[in-house]
N, C-alpha and C. Protein backbone atom coordinates (compact mmCIF):
# COMPACT_ATOMS: atom_id res chain seq x y z
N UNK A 1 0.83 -1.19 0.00
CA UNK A 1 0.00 0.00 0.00
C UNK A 1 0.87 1.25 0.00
N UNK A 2 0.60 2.36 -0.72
CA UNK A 2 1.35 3.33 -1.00
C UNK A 2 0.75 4.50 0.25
N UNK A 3 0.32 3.80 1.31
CA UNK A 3 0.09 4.75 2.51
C UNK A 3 -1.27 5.56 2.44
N UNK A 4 -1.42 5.81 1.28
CA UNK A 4 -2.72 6.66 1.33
C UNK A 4 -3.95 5.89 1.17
N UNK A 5 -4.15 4.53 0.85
CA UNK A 5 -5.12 3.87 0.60
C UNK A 5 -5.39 3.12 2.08
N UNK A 6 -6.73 2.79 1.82
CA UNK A 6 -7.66 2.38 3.64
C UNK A 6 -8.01 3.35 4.71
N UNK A 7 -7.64 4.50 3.84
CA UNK A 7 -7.42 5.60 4.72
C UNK A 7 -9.03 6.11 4.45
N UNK A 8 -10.18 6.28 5.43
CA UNK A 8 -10.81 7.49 5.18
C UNK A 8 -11.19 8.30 6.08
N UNK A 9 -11.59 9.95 5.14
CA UNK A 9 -11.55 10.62 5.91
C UNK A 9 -13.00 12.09 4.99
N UNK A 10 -13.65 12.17 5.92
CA UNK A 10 -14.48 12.95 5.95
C UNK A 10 -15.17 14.12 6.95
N UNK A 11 -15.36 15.61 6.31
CA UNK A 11 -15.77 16.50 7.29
C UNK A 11 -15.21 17.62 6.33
N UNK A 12 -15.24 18.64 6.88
CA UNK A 12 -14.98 19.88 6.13
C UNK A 12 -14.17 21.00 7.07
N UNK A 13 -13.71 21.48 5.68
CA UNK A 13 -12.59 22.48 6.26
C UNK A 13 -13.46 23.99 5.64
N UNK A 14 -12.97 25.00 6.39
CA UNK A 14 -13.54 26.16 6.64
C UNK A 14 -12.28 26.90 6.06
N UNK A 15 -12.15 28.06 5.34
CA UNK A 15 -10.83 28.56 4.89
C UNK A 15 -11.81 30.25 5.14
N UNK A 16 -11.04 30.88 5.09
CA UNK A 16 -10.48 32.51 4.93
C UNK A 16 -9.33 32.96 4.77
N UNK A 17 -9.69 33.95 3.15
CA UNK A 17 -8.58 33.87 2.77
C UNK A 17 -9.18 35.38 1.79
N UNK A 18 -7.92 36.04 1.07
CA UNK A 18 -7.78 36.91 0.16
C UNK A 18 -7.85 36.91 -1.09
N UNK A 19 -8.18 37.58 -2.22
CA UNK A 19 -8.18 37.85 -2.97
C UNK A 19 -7.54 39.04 -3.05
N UNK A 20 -6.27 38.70 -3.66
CA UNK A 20 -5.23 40.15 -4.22
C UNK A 20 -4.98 40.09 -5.46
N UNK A 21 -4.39 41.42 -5.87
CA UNK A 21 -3.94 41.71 -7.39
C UNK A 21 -5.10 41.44 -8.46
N UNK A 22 -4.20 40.54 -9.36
CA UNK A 22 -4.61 39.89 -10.60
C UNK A 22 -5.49 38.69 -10.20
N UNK A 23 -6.00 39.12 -9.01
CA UNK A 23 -7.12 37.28 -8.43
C UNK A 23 -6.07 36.07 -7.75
N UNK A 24 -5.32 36.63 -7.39
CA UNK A 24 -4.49 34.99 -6.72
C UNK A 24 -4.90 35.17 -5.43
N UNK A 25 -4.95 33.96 -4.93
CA UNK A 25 -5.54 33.43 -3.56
C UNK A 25 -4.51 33.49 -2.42
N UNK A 26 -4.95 34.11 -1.05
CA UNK A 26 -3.43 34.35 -0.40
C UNK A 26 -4.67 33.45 0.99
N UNK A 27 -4.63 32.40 1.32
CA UNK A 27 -5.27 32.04 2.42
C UNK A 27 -4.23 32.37 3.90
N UNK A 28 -5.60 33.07 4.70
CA UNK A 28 -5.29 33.41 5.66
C UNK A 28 -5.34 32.96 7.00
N UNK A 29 -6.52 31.90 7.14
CA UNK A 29 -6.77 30.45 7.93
C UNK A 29 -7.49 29.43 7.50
N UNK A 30 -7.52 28.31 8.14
CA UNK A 30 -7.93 27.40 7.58
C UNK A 30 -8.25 26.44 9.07
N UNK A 31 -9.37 25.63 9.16
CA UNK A 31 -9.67 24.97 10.34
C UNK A 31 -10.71 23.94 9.81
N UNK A 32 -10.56 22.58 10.34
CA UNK A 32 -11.71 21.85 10.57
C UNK A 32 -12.69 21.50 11.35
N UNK A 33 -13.97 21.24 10.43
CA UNK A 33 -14.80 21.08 10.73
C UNK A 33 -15.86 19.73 10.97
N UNK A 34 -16.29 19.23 11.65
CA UNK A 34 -16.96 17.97 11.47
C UNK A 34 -16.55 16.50 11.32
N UNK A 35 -14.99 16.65 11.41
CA UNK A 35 -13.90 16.06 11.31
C UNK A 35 -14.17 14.49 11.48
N UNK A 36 -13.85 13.50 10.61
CA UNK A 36 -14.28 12.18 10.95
C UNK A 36 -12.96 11.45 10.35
N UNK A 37 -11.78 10.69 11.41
CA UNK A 37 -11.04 10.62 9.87
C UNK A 37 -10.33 8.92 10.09
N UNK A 38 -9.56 8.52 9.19
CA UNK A 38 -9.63 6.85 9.57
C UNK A 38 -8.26 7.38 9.83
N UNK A 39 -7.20 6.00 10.04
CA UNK A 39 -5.66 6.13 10.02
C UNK A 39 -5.00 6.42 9.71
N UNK A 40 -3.94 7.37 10.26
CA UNK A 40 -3.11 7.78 9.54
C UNK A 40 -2.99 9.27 9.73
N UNK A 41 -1.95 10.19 9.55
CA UNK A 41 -2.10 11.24 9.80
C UNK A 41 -2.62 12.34 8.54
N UNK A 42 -3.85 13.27 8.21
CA UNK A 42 -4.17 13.68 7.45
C UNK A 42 -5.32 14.94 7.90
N UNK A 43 -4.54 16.57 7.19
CA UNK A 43 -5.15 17.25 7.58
C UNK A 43 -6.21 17.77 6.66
N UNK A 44 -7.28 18.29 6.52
CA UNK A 44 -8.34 18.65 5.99
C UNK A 44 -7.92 19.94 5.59
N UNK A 45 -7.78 20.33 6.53
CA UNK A 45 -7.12 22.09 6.30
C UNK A 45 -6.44 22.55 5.30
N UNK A 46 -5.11 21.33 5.74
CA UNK A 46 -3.77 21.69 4.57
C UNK A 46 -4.50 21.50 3.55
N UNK A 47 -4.82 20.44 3.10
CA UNK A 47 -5.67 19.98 1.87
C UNK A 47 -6.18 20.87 1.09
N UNK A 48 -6.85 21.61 1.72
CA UNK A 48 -8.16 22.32 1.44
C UNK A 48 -7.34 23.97 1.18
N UNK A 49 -6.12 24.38 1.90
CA UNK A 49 -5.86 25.51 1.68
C UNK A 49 -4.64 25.04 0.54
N UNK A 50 -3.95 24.29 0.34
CA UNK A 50 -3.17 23.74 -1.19
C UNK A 50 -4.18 23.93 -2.35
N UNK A 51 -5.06 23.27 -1.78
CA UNK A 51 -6.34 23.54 -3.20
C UNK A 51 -6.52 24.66 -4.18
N UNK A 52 -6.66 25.62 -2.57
CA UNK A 52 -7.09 27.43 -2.66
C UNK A 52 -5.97 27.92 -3.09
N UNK A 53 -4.59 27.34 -2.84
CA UNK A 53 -4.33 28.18 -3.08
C UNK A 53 -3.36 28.07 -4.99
N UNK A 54 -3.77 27.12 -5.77
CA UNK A 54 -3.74 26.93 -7.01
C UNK A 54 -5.00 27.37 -7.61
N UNK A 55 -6.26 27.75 -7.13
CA UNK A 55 -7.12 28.84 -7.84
C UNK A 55 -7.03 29.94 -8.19
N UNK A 56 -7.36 30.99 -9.25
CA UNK A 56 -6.92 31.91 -9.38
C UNK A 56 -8.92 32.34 -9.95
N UNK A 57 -9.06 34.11 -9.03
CA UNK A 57 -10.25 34.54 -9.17
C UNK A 57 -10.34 35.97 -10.14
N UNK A 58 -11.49 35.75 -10.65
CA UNK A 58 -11.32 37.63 -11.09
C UNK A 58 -11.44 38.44 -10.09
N UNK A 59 -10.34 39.63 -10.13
CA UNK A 59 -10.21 40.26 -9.25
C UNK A 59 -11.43 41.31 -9.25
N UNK A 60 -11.80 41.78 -7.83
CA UNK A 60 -12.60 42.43 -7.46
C UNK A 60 -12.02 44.03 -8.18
N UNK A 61 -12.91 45.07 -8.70
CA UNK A 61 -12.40 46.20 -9.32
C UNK A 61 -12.92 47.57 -9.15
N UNK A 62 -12.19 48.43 -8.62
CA UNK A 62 -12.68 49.78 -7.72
C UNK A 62 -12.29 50.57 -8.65
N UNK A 63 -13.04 51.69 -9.48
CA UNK A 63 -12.49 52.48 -10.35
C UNK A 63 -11.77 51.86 -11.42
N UNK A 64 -12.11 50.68 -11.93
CA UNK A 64 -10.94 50.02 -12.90
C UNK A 64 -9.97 49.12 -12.43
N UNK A 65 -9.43 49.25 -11.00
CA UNK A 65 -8.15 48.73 -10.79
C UNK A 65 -8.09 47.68 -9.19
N UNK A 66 -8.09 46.55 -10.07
CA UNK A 66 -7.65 45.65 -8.38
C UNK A 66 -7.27 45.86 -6.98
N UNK A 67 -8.78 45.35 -6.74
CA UNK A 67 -8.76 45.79 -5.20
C UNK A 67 -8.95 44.43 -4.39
N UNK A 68 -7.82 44.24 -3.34
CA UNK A 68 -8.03 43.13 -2.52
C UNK A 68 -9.28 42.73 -1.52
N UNK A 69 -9.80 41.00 -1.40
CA UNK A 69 -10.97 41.46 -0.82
C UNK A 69 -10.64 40.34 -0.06
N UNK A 70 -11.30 40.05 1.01
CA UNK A 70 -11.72 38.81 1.67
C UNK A 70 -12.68 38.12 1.50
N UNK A 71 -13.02 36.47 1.90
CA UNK A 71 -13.47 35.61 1.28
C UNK A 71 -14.28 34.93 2.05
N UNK A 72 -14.71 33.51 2.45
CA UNK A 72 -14.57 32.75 3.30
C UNK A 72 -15.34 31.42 2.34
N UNK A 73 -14.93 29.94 2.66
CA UNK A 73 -15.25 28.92 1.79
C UNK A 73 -15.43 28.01 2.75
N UNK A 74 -16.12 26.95 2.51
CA UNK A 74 -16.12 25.82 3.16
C UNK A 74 -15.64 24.69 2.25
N UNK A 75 -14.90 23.21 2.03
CA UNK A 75 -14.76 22.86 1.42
C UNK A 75 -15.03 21.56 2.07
N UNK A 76 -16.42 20.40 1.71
CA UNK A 76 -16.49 19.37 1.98
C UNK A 76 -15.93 18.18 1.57
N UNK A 77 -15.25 17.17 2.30
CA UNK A 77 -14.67 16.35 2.07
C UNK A 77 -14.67 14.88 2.64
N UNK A 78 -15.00 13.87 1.09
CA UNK A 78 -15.62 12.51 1.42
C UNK A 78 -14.82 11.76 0.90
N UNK A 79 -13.19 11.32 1.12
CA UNK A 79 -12.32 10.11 0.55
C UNK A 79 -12.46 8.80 1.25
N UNK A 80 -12.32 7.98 0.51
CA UNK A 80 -12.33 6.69 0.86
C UNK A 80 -11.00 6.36 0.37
């Protein structure tokens, strides 16, 4: 087994985070929620803010020009 299999884990992670510039994602916390998880060590959080933070958003725009905003997401999660 390559470690990650038999493993499950379900519940959700809660993120807040930024939107700056050109829309890139700058997460600012991240915590779980509802947390159910099998063996092994595995965080929901990290997971969930790695995710966020390879998204990229249209940026919010004040007069024309990128303005940073805050966010907040939940991200549910059911691996087997």
């Amino acid at each position: 087994m390559d470690g990650k299999r038999g493993r499950r884990c379900r519940g959700l992670a809660a993120l807040t985070f930024a939107v700056v510039g050109l829309g890139h994602v700058f997460p600012a916390a991240a915590r779980e929620r509802d947390l159910v998880l099998g063996p092994g060590p595995f965080s929901l959080a990290d997971a969930a803010a790695k995710a966020l933070r390879s998204w990229t958003y249209r940026p919010a725009l004040l007069d024309g020009k990128p303005v940073p905003v805050c966010s907040h997401l939940v991200i549910s999660f059911d691996v087997q």
